[in-house]
N, C-alpha and C. Protein backbone atom coordinates (compact mmCIF):
# COMPACT_ATOMS: atom_id res chain seq x y z
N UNK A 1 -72.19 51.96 68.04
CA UNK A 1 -73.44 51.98 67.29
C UNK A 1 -74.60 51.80 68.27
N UNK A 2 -75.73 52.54 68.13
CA UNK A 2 -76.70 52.33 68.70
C UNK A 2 -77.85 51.36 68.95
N UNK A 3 -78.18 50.96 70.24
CA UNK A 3 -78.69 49.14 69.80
C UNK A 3 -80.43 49.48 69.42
N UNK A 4 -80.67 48.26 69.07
CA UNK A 4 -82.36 48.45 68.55
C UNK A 4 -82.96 47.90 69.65
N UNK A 5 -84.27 48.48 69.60
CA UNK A 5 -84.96 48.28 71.01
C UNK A 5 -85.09 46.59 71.21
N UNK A 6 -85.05 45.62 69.95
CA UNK A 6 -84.42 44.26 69.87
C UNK A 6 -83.30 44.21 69.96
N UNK A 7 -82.96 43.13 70.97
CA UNK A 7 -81.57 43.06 71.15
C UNK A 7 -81.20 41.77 70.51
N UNK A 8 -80.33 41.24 70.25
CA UNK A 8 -79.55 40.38 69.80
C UNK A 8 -80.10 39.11 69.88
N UNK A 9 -80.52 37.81 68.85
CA UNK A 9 -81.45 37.16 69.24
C UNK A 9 -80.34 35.89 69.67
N UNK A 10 -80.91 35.14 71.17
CA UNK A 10 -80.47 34.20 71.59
C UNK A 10 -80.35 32.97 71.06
N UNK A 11 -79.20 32.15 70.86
CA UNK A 11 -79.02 30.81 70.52
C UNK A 11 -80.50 30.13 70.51
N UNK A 12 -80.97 29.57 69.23
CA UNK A 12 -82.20 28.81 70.01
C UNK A 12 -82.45 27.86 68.64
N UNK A 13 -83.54 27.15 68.58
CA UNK A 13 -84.06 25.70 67.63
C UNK A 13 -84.72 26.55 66.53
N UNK A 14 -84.89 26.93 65.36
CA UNK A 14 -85.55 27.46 64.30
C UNK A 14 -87.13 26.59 64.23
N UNK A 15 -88.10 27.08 64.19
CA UNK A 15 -89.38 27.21 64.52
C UNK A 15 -89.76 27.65 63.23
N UNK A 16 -90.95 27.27 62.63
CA UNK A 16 -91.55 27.32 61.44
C UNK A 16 -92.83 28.57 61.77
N UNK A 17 -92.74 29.26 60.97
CA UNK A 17 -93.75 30.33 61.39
C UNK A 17 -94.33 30.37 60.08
N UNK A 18 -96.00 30.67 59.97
CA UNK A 18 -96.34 30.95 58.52
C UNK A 18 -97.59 32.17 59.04
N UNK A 19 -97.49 33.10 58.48
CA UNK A 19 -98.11 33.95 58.60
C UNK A 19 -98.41 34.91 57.07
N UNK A 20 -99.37 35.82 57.09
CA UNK A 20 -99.69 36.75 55.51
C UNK A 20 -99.74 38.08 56.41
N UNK A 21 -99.16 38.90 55.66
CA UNK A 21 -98.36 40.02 56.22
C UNK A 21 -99.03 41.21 54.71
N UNK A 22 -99.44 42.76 55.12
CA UNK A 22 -99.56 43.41 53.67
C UNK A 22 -98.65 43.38 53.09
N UNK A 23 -98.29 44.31 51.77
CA UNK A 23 -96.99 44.98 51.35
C UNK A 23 -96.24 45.88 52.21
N UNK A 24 -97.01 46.85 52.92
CA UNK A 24 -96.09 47.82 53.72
C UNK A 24 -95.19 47.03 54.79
N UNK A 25 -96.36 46.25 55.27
CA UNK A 25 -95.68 45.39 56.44
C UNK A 25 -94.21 44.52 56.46
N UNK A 26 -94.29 43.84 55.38
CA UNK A 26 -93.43 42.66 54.50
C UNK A 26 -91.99 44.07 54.44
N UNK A 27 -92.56 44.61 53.46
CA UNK A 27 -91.02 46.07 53.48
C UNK A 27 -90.50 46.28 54.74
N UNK A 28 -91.57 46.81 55.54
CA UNK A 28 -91.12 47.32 57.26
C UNK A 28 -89.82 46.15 57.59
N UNK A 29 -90.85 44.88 57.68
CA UNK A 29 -89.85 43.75 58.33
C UNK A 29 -88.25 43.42 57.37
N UNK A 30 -89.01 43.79 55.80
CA UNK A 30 -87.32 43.52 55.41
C UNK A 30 -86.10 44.78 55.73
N UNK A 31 -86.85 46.10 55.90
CA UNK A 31 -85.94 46.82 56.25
C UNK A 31 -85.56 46.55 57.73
N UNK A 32 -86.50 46.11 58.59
CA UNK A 32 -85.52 45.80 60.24
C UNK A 32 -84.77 44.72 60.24
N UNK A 33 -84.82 43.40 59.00
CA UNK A 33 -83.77 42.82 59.20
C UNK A 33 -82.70 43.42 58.66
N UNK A 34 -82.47 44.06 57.74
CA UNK A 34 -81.08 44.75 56.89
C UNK A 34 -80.68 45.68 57.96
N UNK A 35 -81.13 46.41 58.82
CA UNK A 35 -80.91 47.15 59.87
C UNK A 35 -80.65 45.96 61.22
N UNK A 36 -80.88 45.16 61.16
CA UNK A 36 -80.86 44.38 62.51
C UNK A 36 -78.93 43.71 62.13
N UNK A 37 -79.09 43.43 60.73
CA UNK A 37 -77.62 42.74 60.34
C UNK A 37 -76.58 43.92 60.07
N UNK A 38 -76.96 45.00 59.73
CA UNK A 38 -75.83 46.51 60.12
C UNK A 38 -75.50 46.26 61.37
N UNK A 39 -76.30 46.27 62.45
CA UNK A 39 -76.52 46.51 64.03
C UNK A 39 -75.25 45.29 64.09
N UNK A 40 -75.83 43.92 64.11
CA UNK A 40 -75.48 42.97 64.73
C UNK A 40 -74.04 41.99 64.01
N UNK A 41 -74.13 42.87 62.82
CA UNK A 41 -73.29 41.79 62.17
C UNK A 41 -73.73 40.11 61.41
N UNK A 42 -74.77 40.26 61.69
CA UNK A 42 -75.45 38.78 61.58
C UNK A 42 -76.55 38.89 60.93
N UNK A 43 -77.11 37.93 60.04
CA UNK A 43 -78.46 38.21 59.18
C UNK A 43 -79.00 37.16 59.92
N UNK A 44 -80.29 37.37 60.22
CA UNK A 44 -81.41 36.85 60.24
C UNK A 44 -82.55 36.93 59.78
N UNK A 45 -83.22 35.72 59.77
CA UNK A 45 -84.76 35.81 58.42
C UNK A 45 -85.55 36.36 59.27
N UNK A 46 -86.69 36.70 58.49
CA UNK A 46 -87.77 37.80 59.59
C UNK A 46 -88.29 36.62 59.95
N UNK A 47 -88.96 35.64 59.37
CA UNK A 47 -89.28 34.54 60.56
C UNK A 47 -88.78 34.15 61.62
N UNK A 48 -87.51 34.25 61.45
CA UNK A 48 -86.67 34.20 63.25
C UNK A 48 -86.70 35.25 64.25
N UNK A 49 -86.97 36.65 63.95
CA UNK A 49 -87.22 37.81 64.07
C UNK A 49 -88.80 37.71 64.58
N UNK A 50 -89.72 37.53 64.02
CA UNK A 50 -90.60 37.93 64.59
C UNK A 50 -91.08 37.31 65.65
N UNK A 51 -91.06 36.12 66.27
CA UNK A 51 -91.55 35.75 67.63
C UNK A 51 -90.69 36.86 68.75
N UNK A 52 -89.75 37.23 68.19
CA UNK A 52 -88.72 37.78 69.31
C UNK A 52 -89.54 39.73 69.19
N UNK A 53 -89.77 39.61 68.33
CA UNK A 53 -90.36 41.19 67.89
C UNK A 53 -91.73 41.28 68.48
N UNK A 54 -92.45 40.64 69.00
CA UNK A 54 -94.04 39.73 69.15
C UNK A 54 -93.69 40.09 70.39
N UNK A 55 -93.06 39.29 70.84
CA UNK A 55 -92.36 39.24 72.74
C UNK A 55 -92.37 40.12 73.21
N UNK A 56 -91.39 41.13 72.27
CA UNK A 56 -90.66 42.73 72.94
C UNK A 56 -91.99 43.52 72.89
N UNK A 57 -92.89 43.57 71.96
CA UNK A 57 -94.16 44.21 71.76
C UNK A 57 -95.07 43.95 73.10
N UNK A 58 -95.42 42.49 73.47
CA UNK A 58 -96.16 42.14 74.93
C UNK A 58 -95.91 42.68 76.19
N UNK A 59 -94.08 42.31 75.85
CA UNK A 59 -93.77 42.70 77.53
C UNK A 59 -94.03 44.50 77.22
N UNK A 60 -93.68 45.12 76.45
CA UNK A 60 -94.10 47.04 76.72
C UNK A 60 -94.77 47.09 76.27
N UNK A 61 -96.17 46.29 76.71
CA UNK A 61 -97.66 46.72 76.21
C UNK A 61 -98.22 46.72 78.18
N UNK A 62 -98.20 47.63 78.52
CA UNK A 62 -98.06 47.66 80.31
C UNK A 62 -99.58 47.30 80.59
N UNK A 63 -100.56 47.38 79.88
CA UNK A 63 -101.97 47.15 79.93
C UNK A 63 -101.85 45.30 80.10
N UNK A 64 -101.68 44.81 78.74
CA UNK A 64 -101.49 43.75 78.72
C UNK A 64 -100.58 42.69 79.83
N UNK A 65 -99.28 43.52 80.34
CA UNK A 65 -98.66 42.85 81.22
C UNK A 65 -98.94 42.78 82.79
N UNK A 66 -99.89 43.73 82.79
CA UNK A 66 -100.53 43.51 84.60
C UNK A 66 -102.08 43.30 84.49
N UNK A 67 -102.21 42.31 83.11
CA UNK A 67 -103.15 41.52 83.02
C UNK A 67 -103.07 40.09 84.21
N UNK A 68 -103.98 39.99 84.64
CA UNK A 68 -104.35 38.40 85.36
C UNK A 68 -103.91 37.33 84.72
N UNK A 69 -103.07 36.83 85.45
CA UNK A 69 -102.33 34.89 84.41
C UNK A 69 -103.43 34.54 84.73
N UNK A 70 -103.42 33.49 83.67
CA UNK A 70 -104.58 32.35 83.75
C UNK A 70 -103.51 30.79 84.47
């Protein structure tokens, strides 16, 4: 099976995220988790999902990543 440009999310502490999301958006994310648990075998909540989805977005944003650290 073919992997998603997210890969498999690492062992880690569950983190409280609260965020307001549209309707399209909210769908998008429930269909990449039902697709992420085909993929992986494993369900995860889109709150666990999205810091890791956030991440993958920064690092291949190439503008943003040969930005100056502070």
């Amino acid at each position: 099976m073919a992997e998603l440009k997210l890969p498999r999310l690492p062992d880690r502490t569950p983190v409280k995220l609260t965020i307001t999301v549209g309707s399209e958006l909210q769908q998008a994310l429930k269909d990449y988790a039902e697709l992420y648990q085909v993929t992986y075998g494993t369900t995860e909540q889109i709150v666990d999902l999205i810091p890791y989805m956030l991440d993958a977005f920064l690092q291949s944003d190439k503008r943003f990543a040969g930005r100056p650290r502070k």
